[in-house]
C-alpha atoms as a PDB file:
ATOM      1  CA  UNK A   1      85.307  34.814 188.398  1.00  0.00           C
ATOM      2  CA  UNK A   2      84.119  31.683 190.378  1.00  0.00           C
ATOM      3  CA  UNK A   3      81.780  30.878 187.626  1.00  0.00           C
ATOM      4  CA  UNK A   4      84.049  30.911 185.201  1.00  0.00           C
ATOM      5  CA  UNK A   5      86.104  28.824 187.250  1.00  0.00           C
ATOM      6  CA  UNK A   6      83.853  26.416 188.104  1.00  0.00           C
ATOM      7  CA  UNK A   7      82.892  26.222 183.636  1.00  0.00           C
ATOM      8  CA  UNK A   8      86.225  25.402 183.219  1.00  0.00           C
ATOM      9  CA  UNK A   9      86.411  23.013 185.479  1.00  0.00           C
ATOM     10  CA  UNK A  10      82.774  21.416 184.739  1.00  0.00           C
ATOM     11  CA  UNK A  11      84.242  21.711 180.981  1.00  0.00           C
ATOM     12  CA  UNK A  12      87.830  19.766 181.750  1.00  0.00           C
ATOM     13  CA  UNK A  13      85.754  16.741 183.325  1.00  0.00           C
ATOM     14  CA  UNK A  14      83.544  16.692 181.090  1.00  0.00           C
ATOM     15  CA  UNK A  15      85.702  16.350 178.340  1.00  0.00           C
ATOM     16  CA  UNK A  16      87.646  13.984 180.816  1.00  0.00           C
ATOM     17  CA  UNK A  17      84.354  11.543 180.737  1.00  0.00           C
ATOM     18  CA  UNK A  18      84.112  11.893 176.903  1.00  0.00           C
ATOM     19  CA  UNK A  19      87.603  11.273 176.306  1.00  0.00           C
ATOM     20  CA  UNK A  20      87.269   8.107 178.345  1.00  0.00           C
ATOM     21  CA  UNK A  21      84.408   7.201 176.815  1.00  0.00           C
ATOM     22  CA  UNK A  22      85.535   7.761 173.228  1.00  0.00           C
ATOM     23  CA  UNK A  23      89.008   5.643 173.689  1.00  0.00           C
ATOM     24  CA  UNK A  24      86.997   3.047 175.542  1.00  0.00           C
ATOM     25  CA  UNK A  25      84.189   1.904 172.481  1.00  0.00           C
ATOM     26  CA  UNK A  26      87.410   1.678 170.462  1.00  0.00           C
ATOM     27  CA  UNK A  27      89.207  -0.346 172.047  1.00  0.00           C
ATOM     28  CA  UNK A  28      85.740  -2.825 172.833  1.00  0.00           C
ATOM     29  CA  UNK A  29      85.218  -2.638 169.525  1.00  0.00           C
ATOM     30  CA  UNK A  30      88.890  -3.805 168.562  1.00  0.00           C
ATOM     31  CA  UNK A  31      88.587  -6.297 172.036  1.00  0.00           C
ATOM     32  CA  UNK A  32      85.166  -7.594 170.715  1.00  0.00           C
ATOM     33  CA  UNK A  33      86.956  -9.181 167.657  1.00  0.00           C
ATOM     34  CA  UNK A  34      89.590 -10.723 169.549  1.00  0.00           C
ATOM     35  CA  UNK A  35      89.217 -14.581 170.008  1.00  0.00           C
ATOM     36  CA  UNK A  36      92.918 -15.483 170.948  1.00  0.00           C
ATOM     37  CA  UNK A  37      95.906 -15.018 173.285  1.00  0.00           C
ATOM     38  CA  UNK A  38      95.147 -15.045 176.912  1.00  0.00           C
ATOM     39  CA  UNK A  39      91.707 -13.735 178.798  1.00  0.00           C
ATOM     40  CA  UNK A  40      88.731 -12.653 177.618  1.00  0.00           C
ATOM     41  CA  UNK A  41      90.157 -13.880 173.697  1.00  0.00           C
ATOM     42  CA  UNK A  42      90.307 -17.725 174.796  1.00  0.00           C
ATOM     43  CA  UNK A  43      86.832 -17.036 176.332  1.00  0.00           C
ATOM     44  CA  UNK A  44      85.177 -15.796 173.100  1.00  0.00           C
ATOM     45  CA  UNK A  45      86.154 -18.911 171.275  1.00  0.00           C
ATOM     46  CA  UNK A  46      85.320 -21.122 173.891  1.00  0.00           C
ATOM     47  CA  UNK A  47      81.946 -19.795 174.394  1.00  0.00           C
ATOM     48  CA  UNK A  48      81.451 -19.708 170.108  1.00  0.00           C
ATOM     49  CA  UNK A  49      83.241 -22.779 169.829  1.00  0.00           C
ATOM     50  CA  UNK A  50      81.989 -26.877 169.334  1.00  0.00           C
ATOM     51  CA  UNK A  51      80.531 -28.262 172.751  1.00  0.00           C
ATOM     52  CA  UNK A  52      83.315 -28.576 175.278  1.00  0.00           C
ATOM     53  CA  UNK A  53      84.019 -32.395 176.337  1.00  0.00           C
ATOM     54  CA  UNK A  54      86.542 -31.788 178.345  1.00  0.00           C
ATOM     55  CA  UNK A  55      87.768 -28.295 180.042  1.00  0.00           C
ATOM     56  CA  UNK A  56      91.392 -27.494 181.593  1.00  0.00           C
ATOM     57  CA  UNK A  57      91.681 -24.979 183.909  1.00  0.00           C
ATOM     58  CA  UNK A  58      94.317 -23.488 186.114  1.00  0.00           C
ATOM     59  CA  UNK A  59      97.683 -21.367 185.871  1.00  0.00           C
ATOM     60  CA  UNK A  60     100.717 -21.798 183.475  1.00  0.00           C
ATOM     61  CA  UNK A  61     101.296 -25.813 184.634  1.00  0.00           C
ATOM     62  CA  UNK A  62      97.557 -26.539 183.863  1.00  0.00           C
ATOM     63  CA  UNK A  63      98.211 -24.831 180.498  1.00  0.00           C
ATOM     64  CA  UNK A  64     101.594 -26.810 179.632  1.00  0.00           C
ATOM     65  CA  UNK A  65     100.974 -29.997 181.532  1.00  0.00           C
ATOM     66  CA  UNK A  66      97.849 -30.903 179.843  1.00  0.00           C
ATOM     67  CA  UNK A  67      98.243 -31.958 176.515  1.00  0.00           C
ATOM     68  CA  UNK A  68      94.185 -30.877 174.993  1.00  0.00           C
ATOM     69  CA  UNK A  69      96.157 -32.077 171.430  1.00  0.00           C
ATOM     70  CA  UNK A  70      96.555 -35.626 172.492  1.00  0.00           C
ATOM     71  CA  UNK A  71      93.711 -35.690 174.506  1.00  0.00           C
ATOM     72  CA  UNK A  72      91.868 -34.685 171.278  1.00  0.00           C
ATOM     73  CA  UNK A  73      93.813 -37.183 168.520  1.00  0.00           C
ATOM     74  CA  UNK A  74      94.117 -39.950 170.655  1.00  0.00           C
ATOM     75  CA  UNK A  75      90.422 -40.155 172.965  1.00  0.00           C
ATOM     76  CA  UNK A  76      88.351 -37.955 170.117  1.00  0.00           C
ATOM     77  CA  UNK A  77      87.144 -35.824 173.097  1.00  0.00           C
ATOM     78  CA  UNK A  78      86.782 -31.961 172.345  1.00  0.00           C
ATOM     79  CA  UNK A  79      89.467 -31.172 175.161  1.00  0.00           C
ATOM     80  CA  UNK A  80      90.058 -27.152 176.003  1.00  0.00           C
ATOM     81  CA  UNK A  81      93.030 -25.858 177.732  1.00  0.00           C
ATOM     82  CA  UNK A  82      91.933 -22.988 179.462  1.00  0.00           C
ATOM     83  CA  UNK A  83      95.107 -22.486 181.787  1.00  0.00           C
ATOM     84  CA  UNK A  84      96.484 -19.095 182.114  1.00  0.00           C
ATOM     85  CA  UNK A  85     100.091 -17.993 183.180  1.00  0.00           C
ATOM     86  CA  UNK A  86     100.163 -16.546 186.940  1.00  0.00           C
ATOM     87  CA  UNK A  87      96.495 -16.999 187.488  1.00  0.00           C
ATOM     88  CA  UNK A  88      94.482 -18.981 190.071  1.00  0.00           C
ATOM     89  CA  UNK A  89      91.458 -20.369 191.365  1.00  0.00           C
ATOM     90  CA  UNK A  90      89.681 -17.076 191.187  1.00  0.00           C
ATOM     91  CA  UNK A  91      90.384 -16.736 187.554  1.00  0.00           C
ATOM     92  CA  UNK A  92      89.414 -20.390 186.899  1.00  0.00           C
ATOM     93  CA  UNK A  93      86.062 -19.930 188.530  1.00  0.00           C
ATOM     94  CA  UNK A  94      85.561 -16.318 186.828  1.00  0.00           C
ATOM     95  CA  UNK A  95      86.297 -18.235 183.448  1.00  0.00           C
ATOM     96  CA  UNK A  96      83.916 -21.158 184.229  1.00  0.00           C
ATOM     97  CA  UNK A  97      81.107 -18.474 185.227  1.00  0.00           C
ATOM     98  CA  UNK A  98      81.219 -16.760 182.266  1.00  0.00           C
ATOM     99  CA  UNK A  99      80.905 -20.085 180.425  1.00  0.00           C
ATOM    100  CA  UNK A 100      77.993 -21.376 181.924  1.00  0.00           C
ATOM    101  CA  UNK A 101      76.115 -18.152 182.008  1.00  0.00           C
ATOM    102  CA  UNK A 102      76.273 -18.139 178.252  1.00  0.00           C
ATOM    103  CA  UNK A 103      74.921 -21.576 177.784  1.00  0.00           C
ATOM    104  CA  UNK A 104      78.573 -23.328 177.226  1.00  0.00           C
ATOM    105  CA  UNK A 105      78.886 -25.776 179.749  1.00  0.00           C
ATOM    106  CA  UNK A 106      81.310 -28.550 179.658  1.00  0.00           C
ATOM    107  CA  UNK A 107      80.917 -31.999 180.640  1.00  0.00           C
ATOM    108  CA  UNK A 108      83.944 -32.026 182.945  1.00  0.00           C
ATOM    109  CA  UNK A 109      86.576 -30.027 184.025  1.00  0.00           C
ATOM    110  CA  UNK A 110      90.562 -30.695 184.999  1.00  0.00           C
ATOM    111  CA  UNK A 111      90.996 -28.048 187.827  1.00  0.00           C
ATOM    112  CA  UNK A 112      95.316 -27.659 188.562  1.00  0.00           C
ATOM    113  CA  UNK A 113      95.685 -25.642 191.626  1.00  0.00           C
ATOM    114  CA  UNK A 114      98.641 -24.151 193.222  1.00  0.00           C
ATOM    115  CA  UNK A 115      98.881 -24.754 196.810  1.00  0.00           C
ATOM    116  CA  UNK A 116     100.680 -21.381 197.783  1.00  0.00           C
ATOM    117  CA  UNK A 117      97.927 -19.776 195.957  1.00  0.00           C
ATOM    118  CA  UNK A 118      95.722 -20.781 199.374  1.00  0.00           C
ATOM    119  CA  UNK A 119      97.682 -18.679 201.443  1.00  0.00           C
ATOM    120  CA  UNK A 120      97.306 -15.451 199.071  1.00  0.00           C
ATOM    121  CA  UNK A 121      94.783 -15.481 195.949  1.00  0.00           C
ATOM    122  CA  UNK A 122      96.594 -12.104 194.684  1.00  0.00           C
ATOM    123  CA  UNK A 123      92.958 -11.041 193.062  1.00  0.00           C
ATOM    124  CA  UNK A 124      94.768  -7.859 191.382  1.00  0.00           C
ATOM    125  CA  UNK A 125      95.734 -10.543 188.958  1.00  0.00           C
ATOM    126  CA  UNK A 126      92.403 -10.745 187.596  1.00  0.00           C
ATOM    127  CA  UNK A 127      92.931  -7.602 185.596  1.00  0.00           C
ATOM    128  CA  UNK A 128      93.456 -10.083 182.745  1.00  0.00           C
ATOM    129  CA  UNK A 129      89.274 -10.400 182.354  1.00  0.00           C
ATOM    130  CA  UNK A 130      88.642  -6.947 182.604  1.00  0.00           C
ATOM    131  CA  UNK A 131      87.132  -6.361 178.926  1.00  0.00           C
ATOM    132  CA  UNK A 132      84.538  -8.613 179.946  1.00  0.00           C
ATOM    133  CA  UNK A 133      83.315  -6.306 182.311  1.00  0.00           C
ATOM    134  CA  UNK A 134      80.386  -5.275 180.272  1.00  0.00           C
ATOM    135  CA  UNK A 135      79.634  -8.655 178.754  1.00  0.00           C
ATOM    136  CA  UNK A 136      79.087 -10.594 181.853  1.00  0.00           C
ATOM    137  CA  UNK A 137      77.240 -10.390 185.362  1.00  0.00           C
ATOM    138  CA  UNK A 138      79.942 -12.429 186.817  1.00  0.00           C
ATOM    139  CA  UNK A 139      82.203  -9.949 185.592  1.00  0.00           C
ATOM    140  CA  UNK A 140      80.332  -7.252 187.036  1.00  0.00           C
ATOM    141  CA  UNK A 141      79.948  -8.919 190.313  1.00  0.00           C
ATOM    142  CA  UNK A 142      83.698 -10.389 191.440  1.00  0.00           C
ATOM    143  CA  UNK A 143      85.786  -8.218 189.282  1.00  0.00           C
ATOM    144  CA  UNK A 144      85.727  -4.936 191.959  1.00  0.00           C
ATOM    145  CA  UNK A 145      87.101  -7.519 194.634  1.00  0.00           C
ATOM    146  CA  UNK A 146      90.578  -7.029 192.314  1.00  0.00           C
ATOM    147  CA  UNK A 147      91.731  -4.402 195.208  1.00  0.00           C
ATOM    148  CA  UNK A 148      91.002  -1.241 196.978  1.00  0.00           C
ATOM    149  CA  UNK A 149      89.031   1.651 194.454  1.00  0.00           C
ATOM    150  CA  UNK A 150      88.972  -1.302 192.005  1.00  0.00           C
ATOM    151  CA  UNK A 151      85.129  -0.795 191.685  1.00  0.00           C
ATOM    152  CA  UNK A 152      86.094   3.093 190.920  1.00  0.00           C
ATOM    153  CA  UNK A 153      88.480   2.302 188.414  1.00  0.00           C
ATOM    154  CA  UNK A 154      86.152   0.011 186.450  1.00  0.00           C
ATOM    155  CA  UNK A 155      83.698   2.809 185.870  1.00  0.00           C
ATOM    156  CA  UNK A 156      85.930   3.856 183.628  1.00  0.00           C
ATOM    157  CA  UNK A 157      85.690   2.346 180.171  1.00  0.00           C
ATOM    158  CA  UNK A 158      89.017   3.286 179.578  1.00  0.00           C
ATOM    159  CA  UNK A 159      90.611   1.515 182.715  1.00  0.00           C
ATOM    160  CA  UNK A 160      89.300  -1.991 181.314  1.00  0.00           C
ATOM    161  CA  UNK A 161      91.493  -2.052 178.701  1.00  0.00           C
ATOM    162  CA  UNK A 162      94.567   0.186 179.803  1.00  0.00           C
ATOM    163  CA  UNK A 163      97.001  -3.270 180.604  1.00  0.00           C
ATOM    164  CA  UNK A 164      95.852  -5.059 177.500  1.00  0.00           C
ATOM    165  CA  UNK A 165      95.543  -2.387 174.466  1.00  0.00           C
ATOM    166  CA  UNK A 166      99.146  -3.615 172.719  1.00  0.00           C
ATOM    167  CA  UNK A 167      97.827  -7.103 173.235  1.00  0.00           C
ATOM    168  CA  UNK A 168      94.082  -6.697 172.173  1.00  0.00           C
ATOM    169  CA  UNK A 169      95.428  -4.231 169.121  1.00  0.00           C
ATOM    170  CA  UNK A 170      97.864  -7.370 168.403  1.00  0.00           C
ATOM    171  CA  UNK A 171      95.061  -9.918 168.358  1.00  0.00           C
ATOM    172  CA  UNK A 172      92.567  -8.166 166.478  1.00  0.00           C
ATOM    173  CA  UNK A 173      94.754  -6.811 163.528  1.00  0.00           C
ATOM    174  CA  UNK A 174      97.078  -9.806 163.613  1.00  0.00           C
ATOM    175  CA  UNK A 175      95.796 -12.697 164.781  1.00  0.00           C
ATOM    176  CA  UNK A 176      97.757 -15.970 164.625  1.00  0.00           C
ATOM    177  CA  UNK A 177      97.215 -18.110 162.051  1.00  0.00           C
ATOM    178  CA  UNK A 178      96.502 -21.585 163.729  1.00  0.00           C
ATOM    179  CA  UNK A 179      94.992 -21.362 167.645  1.00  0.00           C
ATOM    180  CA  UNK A 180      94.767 -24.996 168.658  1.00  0.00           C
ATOM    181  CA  UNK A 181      93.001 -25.920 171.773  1.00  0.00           C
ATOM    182  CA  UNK A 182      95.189 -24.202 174.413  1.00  0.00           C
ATOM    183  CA  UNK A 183      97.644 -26.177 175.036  1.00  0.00           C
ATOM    184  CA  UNK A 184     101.710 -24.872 174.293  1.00  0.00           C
ATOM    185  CA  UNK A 185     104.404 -27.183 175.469  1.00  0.00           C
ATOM    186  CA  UNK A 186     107.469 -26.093 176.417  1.00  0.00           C
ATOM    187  CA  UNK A 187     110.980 -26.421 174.509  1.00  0.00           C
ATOM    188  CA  UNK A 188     114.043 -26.749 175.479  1.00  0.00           C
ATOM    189  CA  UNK A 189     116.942 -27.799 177.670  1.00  0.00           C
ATOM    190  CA  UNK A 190     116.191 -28.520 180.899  1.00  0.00           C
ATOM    191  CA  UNK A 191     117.298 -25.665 183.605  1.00  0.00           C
ATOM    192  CA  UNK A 192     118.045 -25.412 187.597  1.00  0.00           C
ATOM    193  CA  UNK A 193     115.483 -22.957 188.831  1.00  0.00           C
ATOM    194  CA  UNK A 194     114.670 -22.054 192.495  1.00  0.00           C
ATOM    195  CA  UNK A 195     111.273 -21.696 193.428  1.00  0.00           C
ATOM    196  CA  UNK A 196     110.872 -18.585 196.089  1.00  0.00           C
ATOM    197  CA  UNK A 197     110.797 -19.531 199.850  1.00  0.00           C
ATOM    198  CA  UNK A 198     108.347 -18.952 201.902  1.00  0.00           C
ATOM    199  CA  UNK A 199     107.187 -19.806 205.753  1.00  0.00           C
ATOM    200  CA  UNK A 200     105.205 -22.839 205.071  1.00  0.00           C
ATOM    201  CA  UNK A 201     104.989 -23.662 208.948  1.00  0.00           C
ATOM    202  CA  UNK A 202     103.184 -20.536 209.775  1.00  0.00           C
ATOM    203  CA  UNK A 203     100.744 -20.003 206.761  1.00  0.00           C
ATOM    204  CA  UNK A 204      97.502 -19.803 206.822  1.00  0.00           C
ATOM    205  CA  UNK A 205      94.789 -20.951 204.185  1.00  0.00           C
ATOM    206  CA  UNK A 206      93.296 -17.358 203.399  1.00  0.00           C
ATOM    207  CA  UNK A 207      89.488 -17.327 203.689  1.00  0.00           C
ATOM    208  CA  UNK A 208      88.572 -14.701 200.092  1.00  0.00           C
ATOM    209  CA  UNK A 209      90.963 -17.570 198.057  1.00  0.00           C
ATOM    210  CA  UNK A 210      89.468 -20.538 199.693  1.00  0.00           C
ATOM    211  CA  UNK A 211      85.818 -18.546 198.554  1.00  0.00           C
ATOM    212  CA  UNK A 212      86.527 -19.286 195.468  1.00  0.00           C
ATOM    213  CA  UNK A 213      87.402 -22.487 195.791  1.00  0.00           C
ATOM    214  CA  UNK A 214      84.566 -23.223 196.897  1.00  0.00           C
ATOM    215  CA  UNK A 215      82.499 -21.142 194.677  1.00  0.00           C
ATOM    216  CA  UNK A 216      84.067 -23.196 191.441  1.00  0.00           C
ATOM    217  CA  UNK A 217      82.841 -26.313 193.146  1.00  0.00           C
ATOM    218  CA  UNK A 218      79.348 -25.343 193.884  1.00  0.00           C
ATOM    219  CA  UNK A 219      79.233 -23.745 190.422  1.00  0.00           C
ATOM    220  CA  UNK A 220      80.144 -27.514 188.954  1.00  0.00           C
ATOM    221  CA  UNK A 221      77.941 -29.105 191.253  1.00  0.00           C
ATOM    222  CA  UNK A 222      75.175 -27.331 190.603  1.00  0.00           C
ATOM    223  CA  UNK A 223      75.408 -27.149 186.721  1.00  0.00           C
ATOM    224  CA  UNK A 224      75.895 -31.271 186.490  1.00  0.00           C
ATOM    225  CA  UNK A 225      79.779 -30.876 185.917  1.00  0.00           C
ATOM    226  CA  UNK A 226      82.318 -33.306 186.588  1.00  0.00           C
ATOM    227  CA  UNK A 227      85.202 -31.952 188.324  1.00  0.00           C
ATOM    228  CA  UNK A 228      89.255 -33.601 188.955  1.00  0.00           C
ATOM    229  CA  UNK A 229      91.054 -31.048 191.071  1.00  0.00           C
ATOM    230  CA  UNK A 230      94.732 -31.608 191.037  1.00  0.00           C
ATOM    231  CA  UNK A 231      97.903 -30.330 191.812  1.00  0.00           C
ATOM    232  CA  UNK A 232     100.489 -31.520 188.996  1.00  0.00           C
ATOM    233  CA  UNK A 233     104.071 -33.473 189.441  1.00  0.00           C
ATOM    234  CA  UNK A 234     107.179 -31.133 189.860  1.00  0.00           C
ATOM    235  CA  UNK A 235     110.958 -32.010 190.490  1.00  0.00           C
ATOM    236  CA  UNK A 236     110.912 -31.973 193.981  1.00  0.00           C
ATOM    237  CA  UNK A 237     112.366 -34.802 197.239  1.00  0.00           C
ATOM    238  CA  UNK A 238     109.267 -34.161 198.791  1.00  0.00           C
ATOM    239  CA  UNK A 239     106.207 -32.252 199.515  1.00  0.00           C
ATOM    240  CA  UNK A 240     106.310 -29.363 202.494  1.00  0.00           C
ATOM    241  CA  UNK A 241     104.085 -29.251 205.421  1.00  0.00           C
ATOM    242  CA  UNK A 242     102.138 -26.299 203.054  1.00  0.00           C
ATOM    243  CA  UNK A 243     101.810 -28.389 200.168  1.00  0.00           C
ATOM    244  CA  UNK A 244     100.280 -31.209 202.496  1.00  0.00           C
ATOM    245  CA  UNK A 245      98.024 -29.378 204.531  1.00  0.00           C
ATOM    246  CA  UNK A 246      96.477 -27.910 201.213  1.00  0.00           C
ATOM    247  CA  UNK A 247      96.178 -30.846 199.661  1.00  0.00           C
ATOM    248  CA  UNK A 248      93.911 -32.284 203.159  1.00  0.00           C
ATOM    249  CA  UNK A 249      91.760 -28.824 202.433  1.00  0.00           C
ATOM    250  CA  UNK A 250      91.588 -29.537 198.706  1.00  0.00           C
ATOM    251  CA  UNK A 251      90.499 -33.524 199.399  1.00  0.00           C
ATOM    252  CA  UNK A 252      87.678 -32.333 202.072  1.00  0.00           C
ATOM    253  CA  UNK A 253      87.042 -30.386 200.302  1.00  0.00           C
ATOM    254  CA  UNK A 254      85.855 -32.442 197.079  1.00  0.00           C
ATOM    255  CA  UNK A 255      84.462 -35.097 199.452  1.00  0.00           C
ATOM    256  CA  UNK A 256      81.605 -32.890 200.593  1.00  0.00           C
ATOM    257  CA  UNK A 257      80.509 -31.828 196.622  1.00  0.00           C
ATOM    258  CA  UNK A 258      79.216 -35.216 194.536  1.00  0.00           C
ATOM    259  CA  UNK A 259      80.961 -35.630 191.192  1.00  0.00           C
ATOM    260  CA  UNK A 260      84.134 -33.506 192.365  1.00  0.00           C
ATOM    261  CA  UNK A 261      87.282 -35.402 193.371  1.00  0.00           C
ATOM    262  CA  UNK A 262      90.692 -34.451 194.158  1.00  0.00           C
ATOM    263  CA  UNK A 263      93.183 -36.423 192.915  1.00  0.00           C
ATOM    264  CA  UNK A 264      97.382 -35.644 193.835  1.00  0.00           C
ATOM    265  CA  UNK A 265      98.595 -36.370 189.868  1.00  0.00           C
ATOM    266  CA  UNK A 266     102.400 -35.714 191.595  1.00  0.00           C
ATOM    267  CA  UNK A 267     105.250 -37.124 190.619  1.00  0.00           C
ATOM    268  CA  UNK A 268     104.912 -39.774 193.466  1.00  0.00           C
ATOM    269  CA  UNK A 269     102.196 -41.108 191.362  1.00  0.00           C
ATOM    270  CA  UNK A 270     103.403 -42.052 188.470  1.00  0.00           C
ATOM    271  CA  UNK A 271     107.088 -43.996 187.790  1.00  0.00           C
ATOM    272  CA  UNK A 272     109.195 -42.528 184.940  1.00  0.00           C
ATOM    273  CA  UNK A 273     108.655 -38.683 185.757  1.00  0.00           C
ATOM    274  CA  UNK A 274     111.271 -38.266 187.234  1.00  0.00           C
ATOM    275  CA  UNK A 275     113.398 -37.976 184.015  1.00  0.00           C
ATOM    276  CA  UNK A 276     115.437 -35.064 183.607  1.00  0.00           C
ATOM    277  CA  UNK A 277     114.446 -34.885 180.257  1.00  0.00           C
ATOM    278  CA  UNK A 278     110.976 -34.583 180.778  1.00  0.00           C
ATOM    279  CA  UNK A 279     111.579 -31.223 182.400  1.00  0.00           C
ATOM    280  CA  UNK A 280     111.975 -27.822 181.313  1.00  0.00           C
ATOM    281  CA  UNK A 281     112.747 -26.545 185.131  1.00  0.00           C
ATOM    282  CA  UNK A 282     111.681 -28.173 188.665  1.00  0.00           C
ATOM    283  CA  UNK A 283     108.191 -26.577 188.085  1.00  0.00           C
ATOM    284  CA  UNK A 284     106.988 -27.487 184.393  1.00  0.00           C
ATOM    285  CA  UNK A 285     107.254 -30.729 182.186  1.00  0.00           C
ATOM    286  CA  UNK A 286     108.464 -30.078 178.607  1.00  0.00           C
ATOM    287  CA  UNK A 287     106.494 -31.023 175.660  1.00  0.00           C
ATOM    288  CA  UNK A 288     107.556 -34.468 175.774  1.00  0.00           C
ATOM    289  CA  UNK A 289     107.121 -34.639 179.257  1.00  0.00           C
ATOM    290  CA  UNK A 290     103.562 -33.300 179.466  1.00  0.00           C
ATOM    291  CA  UNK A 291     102.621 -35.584 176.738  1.00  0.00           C
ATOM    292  CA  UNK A 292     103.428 -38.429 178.750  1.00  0.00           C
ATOM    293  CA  UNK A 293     102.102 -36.891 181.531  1.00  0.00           C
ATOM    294  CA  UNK A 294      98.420 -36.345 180.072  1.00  0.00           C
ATOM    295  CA  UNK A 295      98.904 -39.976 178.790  1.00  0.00           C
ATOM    296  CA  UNK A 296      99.552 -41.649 182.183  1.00  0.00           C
ATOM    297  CA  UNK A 297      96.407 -39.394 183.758  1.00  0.00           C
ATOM    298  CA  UNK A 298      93.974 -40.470 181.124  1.00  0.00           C
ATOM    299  CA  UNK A 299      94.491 -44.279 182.230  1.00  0.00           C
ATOM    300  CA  UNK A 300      93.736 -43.352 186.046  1.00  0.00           C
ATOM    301  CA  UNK A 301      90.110 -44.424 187.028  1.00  0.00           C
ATOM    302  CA  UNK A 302      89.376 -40.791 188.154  1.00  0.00           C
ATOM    303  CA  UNK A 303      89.952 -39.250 184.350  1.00  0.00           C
ATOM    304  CA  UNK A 304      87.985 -42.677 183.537  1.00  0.00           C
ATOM    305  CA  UNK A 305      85.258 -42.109 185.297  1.00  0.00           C
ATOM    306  CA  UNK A 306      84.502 -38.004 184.303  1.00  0.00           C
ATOM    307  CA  UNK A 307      81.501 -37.672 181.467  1.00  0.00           C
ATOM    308  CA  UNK A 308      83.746 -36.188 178.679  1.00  0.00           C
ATOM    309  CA  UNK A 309      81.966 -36.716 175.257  1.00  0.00           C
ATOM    310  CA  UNK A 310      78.751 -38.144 177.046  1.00  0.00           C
END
């Protein structure tokens, strides 16, 4: 009777593994095709794209702050928007990794950060990359930090595509007609939101974020790469005690790497952003605001200075 019980059981996992292995190729197979909408899709085309000029990097206000359009019509630089909704540092560096380890590295790189993102990286978000587990040793190597049995779970071929299959079915059977360079500005009337509080006195810059910080810059450094880390303008009277001391780390931080600077890009900066009607909420400039915004950055000595198109 044991025996039998232990075939069965031998026979369910087994069948278990195959399963898993079965759904997985398909859904690589659909993934592999994929070469838009967020992730590993924007990666694909960037690595099988033209040479990249310029590269924009960062979470949703690095994707619709930074007009790569206007960039593109009005300085003929190859400008990529890279920026991905509720991701980080981590993600940016991942991203850039992956890049340079198959031969497409840019001349320069636009790096928006997020100041509370110092306090708490939130690597589960990564999840977003995890079809390129296979593809790249960067992948392989940062990807189990995601969260506890994360390293399990990616043994499964299965797992690395479990959050994304309606989106990577989407993209491979119906992919949109026109993909641009990255860049979507936002539409429509402007509206009152509240950004979530938070003990700024008492945080603490959190040392496996500030890695990868660090990590991204080394990476640039070492590869030649040109590198303005910024924060971005919002609607706000003024910046917190968080906000500033990240932005001290962030500046140090750049001094110590040659080529890197940090630059704030707030809306103390520059006059005129303080339009309503250049916002879509406190946190994001709309379309017409972001244009003027990647207009006024382009005339600042720092964006002067960076090697795009060299």
């Amino acid at each position: 009777m044991k025996t039998e019980k232990w075939k069965w059981v031998v026979g369910f996992f087994a069948a278990l593994v195959l399963a898993d292995l079965g759904v997985g190729m398909g859904l690589r197979a659909l993934s592999a095709k994929v070469r838009t909408g967020a992730g590993m899709g924007q990666v694909r085309a960037a690595v099988e794209g033209e040479p990249i000029d310029l590269l924009v990097l960062g979470s949703s206000r690095a994707r619709h702050h930074i007009d790569t359009d206007w960039l593109g019509d009005e300085l003929g630089i190859r400008a990529l928007n890279l920026g991905a909704n509720g991701q980080g540092t981590y993600y940016a560096y991942m991203v850039l990794a992956m890049l340079v380890e198959a031969g497409q590295v840019p001349d320069a790189v636009l790096l928006q950060v997020e100041p509370r993102d110092l306090r708490d990286p939130r690597l589960e978000r990564a999840r977003v990359l995890t079809p390129g587990y296979d593809g790249f040793e960067v992948m392989r190597r940062e990807l189990p930090k995601m969260g506890k049995w994360a390293g399990v779970k990616l043994w499964s071929a299965t797992y690395r595509y479990n959050h994304r299959v309606f989106e990577v079915v989407r993209h491979a059977l119906f992919p949109p007609a026109e993909v641009g360079t990255g860049f979507v500005g936002r539409v429509g009337a402007f509206r009152h939101v509240e950004a979530a509080p938070f003990d700024a006195e008492g945080a603490r810059i959190d040392g496996e974020g500030w890695a990868f910080y660090e990590a991204f810059v080394e990476l640039a450094t070492e590869q030649g790469i040109e590198v303005v880390i910024f924060e971005g303008p919002r609607l706000r009277a003024e910046r917190d005690v968080w906000e500033s001391r990240a932005a001290e780390a962030l500046e140090g931080l750049a001094a110590d790497h040659p080529g890197v600077v940090w630059e704030a890009w707030d809306e103390a900066r520059f006059e005129g952003l303080e339009e309503r009607s250049l916002w879509y909420d406190p946190g994001y400039l709309n379309a017409e605001g972001a244009r003027r915004f990647t207009a006024l950055i382009s005339d600042t000595p720092a964006f002067r200075s960076l090697g795009a198109g060299r």
